[in-house]
Structures are given as C-alpha cells and as structure tokens.
C-alpha atoms as a PDB file:
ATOM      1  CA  UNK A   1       3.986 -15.289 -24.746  1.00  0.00           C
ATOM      2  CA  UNK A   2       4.838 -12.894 -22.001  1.00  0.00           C
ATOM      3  CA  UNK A   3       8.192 -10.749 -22.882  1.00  0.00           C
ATOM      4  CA  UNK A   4      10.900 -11.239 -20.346  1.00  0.00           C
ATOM      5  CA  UNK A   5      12.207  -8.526 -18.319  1.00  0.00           C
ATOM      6  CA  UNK A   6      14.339  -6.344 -18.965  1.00  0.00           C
ATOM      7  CA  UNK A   7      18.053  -6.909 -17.391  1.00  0.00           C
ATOM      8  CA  UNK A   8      17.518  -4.081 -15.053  1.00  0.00           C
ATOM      9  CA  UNK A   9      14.434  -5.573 -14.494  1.00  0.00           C
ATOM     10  CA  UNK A  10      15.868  -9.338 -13.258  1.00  0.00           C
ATOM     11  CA  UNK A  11      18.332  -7.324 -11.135  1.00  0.00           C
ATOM     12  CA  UNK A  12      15.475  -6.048  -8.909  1.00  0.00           C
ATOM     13  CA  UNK A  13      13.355  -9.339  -8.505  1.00  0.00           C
ATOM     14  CA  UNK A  14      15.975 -11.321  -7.990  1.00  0.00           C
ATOM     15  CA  UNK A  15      17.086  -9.169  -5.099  1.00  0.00           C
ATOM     16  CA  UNK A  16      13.449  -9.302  -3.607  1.00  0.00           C
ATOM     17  CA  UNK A  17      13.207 -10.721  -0.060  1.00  0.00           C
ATOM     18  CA  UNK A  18      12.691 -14.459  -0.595  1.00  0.00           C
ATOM     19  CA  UNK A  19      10.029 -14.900   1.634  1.00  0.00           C
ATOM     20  CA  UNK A  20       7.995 -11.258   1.580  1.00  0.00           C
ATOM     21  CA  UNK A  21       8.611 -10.593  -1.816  1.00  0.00           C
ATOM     22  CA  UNK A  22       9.480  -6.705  -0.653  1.00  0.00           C
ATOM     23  CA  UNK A  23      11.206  -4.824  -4.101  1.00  0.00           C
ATOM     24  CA  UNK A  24      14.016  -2.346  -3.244  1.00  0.00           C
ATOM     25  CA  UNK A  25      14.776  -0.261  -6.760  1.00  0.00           C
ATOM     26  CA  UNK A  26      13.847   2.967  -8.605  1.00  0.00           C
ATOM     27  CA  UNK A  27      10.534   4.183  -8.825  1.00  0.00           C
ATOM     28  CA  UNK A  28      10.476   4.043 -12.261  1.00  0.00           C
ATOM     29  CA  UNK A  29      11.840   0.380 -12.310  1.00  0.00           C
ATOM     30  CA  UNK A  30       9.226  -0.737  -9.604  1.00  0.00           C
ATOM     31  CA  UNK A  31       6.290   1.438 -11.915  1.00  0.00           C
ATOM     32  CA  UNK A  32       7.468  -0.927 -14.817  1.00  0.00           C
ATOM     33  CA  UNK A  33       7.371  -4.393 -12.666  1.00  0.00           C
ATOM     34  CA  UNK A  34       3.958  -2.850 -11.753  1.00  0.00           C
ATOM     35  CA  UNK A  35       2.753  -2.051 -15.090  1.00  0.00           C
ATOM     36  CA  UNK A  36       3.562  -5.601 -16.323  1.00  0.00           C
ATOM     37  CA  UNK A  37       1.806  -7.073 -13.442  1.00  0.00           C
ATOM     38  CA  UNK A  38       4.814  -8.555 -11.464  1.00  0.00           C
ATOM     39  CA  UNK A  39       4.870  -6.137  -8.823  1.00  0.00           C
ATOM     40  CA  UNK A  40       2.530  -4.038  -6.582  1.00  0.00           C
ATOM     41  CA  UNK A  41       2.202  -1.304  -4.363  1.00  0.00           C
ATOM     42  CA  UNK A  42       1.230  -1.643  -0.819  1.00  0.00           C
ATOM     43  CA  UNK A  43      -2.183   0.453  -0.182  1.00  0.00           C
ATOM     44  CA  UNK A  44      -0.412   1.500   3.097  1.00  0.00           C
ATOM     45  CA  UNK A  45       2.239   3.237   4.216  1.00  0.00           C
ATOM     46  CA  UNK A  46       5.177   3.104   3.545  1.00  0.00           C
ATOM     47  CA  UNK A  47       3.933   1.889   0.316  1.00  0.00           C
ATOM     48  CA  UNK A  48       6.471  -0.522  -0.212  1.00  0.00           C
ATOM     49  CA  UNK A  49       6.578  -2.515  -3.158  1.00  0.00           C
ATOM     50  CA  UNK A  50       6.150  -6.527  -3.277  1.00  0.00           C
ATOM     51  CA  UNK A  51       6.313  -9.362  -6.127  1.00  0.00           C
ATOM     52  CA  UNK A  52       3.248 -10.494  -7.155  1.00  0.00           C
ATOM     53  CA  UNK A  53       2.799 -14.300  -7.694  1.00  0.00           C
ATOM     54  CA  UNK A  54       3.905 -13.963 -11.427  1.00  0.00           C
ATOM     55  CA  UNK A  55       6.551 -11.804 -10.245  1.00  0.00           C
ATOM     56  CA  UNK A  56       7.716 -14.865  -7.703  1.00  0.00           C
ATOM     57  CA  UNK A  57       7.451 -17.414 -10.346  1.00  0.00           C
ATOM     58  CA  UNK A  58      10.375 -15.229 -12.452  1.00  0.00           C
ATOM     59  CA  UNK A  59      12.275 -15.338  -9.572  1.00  0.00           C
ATOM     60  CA  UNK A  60      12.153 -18.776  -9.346  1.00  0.00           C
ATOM     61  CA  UNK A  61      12.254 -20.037 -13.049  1.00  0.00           C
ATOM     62  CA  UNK A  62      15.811 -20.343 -14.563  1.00  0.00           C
ATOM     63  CA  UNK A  63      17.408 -17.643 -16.225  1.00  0.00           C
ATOM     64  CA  UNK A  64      16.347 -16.831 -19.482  1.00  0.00           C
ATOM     65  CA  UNK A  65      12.880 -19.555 -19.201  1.00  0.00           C
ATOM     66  CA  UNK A  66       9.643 -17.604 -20.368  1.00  0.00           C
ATOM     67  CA  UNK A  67       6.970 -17.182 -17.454  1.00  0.00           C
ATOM     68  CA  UNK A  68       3.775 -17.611 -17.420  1.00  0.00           C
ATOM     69  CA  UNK A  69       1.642 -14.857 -17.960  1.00  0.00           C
ATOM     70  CA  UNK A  70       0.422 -12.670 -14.954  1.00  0.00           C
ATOM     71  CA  UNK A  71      -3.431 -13.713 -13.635  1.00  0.00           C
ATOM     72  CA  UNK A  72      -6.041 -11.288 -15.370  1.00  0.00           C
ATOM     73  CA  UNK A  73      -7.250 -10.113 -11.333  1.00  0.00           C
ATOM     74  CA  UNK A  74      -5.815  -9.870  -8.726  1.00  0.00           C
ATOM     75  CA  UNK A  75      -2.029  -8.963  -8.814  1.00  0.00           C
ATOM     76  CA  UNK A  76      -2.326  -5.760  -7.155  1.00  0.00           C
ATOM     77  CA  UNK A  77      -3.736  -7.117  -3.908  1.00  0.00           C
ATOM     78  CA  UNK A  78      -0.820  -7.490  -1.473  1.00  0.00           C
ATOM     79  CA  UNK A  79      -0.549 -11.564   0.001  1.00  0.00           C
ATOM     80  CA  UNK A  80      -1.420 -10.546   3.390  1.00  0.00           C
ATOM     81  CA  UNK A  81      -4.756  -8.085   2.664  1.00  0.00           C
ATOM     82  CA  UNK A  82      -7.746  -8.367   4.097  1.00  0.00           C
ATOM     83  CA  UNK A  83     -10.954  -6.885   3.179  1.00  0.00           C
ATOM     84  CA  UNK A  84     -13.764  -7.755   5.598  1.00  0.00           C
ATOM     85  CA  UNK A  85     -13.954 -10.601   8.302  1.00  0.00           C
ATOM     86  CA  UNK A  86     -15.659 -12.667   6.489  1.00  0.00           C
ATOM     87  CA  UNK A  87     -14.467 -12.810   2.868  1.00  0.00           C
ATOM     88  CA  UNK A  88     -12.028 -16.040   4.047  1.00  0.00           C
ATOM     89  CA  UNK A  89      -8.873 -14.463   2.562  1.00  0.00           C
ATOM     90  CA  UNK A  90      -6.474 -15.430   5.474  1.00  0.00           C
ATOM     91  CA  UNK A  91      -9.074 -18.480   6.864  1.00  0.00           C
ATOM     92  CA  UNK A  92      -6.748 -21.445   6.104  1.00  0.00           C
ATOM     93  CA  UNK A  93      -9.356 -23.756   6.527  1.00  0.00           C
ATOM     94  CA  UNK A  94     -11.606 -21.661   4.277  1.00  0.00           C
ATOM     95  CA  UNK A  95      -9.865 -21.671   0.983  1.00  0.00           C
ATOM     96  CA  UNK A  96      -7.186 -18.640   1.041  1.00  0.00           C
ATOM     97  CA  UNK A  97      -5.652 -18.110  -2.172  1.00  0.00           C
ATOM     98  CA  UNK A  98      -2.037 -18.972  -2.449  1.00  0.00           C
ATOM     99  CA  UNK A  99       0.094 -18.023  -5.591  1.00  0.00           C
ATOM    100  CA  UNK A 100       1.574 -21.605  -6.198  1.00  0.00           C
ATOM    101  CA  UNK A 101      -1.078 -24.676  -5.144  1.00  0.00           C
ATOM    102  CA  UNK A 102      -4.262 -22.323  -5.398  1.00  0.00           C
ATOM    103  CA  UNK A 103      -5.286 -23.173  -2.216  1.00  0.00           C
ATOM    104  CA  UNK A 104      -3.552 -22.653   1.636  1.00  0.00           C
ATOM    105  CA  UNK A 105      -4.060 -24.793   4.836  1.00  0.00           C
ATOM    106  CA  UNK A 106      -2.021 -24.736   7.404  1.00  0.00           C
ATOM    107  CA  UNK A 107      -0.500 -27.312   8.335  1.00  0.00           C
ATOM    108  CA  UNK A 108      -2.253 -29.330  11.696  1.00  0.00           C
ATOM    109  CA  UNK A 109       0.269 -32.437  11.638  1.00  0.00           C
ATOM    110  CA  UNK A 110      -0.099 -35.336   9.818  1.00  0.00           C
ATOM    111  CA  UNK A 111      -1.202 -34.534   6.353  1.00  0.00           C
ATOM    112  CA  UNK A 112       0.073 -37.009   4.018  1.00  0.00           C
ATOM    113  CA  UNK A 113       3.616 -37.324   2.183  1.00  0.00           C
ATOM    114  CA  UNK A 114       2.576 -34.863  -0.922  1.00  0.00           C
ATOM    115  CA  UNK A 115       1.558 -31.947   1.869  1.00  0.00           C
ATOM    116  CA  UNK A 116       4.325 -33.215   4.054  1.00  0.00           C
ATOM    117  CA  UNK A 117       7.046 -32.536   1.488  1.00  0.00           C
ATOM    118  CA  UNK A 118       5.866 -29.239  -0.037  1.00  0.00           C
ATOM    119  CA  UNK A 119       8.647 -26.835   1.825  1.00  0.00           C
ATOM    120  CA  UNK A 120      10.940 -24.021   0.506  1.00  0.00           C
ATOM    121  CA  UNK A 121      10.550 -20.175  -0.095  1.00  0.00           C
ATOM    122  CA  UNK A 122       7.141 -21.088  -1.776  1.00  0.00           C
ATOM    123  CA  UNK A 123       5.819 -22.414   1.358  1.00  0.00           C
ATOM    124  CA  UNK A 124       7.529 -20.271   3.263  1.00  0.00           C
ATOM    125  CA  UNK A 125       5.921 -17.133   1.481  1.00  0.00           C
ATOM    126  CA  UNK A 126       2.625 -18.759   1.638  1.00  0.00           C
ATOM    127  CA  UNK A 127       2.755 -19.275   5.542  1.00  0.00           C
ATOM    128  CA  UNK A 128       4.208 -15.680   6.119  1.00  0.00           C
ATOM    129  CA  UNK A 129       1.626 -14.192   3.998  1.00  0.00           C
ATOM    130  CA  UNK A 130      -1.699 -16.169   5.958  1.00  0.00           C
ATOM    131  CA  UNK A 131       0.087 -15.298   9.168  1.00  0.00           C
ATOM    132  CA  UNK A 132       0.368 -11.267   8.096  1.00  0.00           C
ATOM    133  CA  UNK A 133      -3.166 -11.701   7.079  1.00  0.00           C
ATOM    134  CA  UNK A 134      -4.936 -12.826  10.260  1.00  0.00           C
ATOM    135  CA  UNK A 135      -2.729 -10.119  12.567  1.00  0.00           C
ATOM    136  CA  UNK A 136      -4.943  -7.289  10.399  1.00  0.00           C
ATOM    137  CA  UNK A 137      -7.765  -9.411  10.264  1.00  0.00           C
ATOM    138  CA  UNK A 138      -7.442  -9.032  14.812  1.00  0.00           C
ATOM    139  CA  UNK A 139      -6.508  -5.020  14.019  1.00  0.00           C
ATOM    140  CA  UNK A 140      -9.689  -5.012  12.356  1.00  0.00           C
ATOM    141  CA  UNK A 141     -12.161  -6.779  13.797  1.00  0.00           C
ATOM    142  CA  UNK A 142     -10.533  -6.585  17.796  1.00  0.00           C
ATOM    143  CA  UNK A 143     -12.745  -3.764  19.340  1.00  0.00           C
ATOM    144  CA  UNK A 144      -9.201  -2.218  20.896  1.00  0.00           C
ATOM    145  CA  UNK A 145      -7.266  -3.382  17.375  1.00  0.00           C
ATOM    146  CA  UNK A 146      -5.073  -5.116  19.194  1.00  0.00           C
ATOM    147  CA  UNK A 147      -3.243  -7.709  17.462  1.00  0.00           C
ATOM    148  CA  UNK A 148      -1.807  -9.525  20.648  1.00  0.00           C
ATOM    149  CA  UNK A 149      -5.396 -11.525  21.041  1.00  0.00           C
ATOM    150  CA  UNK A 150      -7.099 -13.669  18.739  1.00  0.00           C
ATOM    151  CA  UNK A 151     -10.380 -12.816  16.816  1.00  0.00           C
ATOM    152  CA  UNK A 152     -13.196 -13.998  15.974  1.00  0.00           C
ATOM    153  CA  UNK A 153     -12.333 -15.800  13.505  1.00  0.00           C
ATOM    154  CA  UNK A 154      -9.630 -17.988  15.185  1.00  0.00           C
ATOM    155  CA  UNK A 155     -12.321 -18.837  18.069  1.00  0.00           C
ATOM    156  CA  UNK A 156     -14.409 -20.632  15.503  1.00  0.00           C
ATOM    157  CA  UNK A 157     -11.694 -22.448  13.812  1.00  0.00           C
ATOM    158  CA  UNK A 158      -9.282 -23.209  16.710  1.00  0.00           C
ATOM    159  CA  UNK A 159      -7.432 -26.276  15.024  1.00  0.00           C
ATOM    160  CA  UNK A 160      -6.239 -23.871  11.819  1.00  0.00           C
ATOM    161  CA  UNK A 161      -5.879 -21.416  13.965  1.00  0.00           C
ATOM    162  CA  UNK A 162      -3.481 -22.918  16.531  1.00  0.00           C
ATOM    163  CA  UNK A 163      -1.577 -24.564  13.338  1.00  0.00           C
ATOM    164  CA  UNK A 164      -0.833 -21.303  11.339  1.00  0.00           C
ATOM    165  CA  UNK A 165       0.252 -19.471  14.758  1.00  0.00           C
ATOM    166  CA  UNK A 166       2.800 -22.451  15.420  1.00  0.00           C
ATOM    167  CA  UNK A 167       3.891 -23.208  11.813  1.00  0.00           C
ATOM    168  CA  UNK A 168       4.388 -19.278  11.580  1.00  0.00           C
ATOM    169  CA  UNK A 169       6.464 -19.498  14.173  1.00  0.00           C
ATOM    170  CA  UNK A 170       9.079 -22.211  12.584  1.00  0.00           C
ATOM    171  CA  UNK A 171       7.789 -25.055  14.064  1.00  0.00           C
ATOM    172  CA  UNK A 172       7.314 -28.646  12.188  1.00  0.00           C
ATOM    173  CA  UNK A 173       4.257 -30.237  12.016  1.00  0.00           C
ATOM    174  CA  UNK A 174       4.401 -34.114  12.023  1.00  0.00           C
ATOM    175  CA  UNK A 175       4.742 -35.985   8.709  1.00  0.00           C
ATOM    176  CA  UNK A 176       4.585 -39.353   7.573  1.00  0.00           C
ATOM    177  CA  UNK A 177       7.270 -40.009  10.362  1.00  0.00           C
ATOM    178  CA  UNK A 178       5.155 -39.034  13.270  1.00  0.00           C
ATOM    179  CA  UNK A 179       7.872 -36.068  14.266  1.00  0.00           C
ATOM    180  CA  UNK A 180       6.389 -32.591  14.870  1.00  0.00           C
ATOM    181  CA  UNK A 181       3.781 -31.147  16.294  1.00  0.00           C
ATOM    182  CA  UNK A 182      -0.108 -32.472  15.647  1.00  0.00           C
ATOM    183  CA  UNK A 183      -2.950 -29.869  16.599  1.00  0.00           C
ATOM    184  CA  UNK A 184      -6.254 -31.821  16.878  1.00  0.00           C
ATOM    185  CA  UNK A 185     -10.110 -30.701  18.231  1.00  0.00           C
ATOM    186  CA  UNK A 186     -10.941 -31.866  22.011  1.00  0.00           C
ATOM    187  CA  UNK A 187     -14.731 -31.975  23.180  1.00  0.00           C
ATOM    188  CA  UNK A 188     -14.488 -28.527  25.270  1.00  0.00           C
ATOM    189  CA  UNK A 189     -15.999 -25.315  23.032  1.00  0.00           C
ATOM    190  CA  UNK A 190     -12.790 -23.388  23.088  1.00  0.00           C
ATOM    191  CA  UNK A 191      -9.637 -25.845  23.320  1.00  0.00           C
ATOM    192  CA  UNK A 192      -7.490 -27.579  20.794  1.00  0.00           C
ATOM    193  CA  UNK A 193      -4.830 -30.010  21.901  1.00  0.00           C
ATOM    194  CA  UNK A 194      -1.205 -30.261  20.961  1.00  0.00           C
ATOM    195  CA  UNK A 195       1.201 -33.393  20.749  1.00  0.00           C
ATOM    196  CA  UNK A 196       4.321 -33.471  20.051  1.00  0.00           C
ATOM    197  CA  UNK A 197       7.161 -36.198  20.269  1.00  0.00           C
ATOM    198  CA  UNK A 198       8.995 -34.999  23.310  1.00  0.00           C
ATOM    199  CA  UNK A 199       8.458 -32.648  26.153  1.00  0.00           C
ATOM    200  CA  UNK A 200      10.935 -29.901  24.790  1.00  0.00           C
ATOM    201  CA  UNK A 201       8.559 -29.616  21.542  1.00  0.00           C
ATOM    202  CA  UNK A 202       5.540 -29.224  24.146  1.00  0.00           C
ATOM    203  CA  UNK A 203       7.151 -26.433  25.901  1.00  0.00           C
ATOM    204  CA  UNK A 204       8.438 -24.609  22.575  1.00  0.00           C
ATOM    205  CA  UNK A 205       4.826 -24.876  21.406  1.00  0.00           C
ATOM    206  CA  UNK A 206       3.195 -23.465  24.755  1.00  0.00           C
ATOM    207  CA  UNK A 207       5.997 -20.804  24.555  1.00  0.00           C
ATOM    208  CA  UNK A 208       4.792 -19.686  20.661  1.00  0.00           C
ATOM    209  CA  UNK A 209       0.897 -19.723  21.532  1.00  0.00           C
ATOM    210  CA  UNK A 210       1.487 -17.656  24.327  1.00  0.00           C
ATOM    211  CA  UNK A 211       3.214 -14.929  22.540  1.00  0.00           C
ATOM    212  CA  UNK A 212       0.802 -15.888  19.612  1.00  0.00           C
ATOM    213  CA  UNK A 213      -2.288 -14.745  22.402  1.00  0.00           C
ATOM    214  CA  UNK A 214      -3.294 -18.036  23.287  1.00  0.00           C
ATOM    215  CA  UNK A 215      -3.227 -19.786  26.917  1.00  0.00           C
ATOM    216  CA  UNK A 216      -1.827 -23.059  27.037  1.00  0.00           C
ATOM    217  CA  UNK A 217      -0.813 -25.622  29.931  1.00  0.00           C
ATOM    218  CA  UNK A 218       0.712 -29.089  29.640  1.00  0.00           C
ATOM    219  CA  UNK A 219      -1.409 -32.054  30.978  1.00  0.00           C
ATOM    220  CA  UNK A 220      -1.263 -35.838  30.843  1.00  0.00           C
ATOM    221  CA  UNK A 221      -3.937 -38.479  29.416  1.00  0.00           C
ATOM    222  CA  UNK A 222      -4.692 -40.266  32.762  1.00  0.00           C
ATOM    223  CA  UNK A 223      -4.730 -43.355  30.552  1.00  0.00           C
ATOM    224  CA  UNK A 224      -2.202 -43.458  28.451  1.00  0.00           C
ATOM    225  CA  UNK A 225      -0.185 -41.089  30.325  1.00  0.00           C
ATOM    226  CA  UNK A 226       0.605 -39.107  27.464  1.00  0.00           C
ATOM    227  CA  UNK A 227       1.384 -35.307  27.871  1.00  0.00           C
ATOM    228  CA  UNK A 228      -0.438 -32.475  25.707  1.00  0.00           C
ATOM    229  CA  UNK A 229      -0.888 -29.140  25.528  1.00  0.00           C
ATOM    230  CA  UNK A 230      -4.425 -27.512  26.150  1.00  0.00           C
ATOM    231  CA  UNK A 231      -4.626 -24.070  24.160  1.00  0.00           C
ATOM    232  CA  UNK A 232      -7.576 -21.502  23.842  1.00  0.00           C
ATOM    233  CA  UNK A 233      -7.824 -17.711  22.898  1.00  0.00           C
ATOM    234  CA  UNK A 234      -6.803 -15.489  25.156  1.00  0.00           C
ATOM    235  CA  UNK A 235      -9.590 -13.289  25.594  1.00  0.00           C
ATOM    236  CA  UNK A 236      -7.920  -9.959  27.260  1.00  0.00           C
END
C-alpha cells in the first residue's frame, strides 16, 4: 500500500495546473513528490516541475482514498517528451502512452459512445500533452526547427494529424449525434478532408489548421453539394 502524502504534500498537487500538471512549491517539497514518484523535473529549462500520472490520479481520488502505486518506469519522463522521430511517443495513431486509458488517439469524429464520452481534465491533459509532443517532435526533426510547419511525421499520418491539431485547439469532434467535426482520408497523397455540421464549424476549422501550419480551402461535393475542407502540410 502506497503511504499518502503528507498534508503539505496534498497542498501542492492539488494546486497543480489541471491540465499541465505544472507544481508550484518548495524545492524540498517538489524533491519529496519526486522521490515518491508523483512528480518530475523537466530535463529543460526552466526545469519546472509536473505531476506524474500517479501524481494526477491523487489529485483526482477523494481525500483521504489510498492511490495506486506509482508505475516501476517511466515517471520521470515529462507527458510531452520526445526522444527520436520514430519511437511513436506523440504518434496518436501509433500507440502513445497516456496515464489513464494506456493508449491515446486523437479523436477524427465519429468514434463510438465509450470514446465519445471520455472528456474532463483527464482528456484534457492527455490531448495537451500529444499536442506539446508533436511541436518538439517539428523542433526536432524540421531542418530550420521550426515548429510553425508540420513534420514528417504528420505527412504520413494526415488524418491523426489534422485531428490532434483541431481537437488541440478546442474543437469537438462528432459523436454519436453527428455534431462536430469528422477528419477522414481523400484519394490525393497529401489531403485529408474535414466536415462539419455547418459552415461556421468549416471556417473555425480552416482558421485552426492554418495557424496549426496546414493549408486548407472550403469546397463543395459536386454531387451532393456538400461543403468540406481540403487540408495538407504546409511545406514552407
């Protein structure tokens, strides 16, 4: 059975930012949240100190409920590291670790009601964490470092891609009710289409890929008459 914290202790992570995690208290309060495996330190500066997942799950639990005991490896590495382009830590549709269901995706519109109805900090945390993740994974593998254009990465998975940029961002993606926005592949290399209910949703969307590095440009299905967005990397 893992001891509780100390009152001093409880003070601190329950005053962590609910989303980031990010610890504000002494050093020798954050060296013994650190020590005990619900905290770490931030390899770069300023060295700020974050919750780990075991650290999160304290916040969360009622006061005074044991938690469950801090994972053997891995709670000093910081929720939006990265170690080399291809080790799938912030690749949604790869498998990225996330500290409460194991396993992130973002979302692409139109998962089913379990997905759908997973929300709150945890998501929250999980989302802001993936998104933190791919902006160093474009610092590091961008030839300029710039993280104002999509990698390498994104360009081969363009449909997570898109998704984590616009649910980053606050948007919804569609549920079981059909009201958000739904990122799908279309048949040209370096495109994803976006629907969404209503033509204010399409233009908030276009407006957050844009800043997000990406070019997109509302069209309509000659068919069905149906508007979209078309959205691809920005390459410069």
């Amino acid at each position: 059975m893992t001891r509780p914290p100390t009152a001093a202790q409880r003070r601190v992570i329950d005053a962590a930012d609910p989303v980031t995690g990010r610890l504000r208290g002494t050093e020798a309060q954050l060296l013994a949240l650190v020590g005990r495996g619900l905290a770490f330190r931030h390899p770069r500066p300023p060295h700020d100190h974050f919750l780990t997942p075991a650290g999160h799950r304290i916040r969360e639990a009622a006061p005074g409920a044991p938690a469950r005991p801090a994972p053997s490896a891995g709670v000093t590495t910081p929720p939006a590291h990265v170690n080399t382009p291809s080790d799938g830590v912030c690749a949604p549709s790869a498998g990225v670790s996330a500290p409460s269901s194991g396993v992130f995706a973002a979302r692409v519109g139109g998962e089913g009601p379990e997905e759908a109805s997973a929300s709150g900090p945890a998501r929250l945390r999980e989302v802001h964490s993936a998104w933190q993740g791919l902006l160093e994974l474009r610092r590091m593998t961008n030839k300029d470092g710039a993280t104002d254009r999509p990698c390498d990465w994104e360009r081969t998975h363009l449909v997570r891609a898109a998704a984590l940029a616009l649910e980053a961002a606050g948007h919804r993606p569609a549920g079981p009710d059909g009201d958000g926005y739904r990122v799908r592949a279309t048949p040209q290399p370096e495109a994803v289409a976006v629907h969404g209910p209503d033509e204010e949703t399409l233009r908030s969307c276009a407006a957050t890929l844009e800043r997000a590095g990406w070019q997109a440009g509302a069209y309509t299905e000659p068919r069905t008459r149906v508007r979209y967005l078309l959205a691809s990397p920005r390459r410069m």
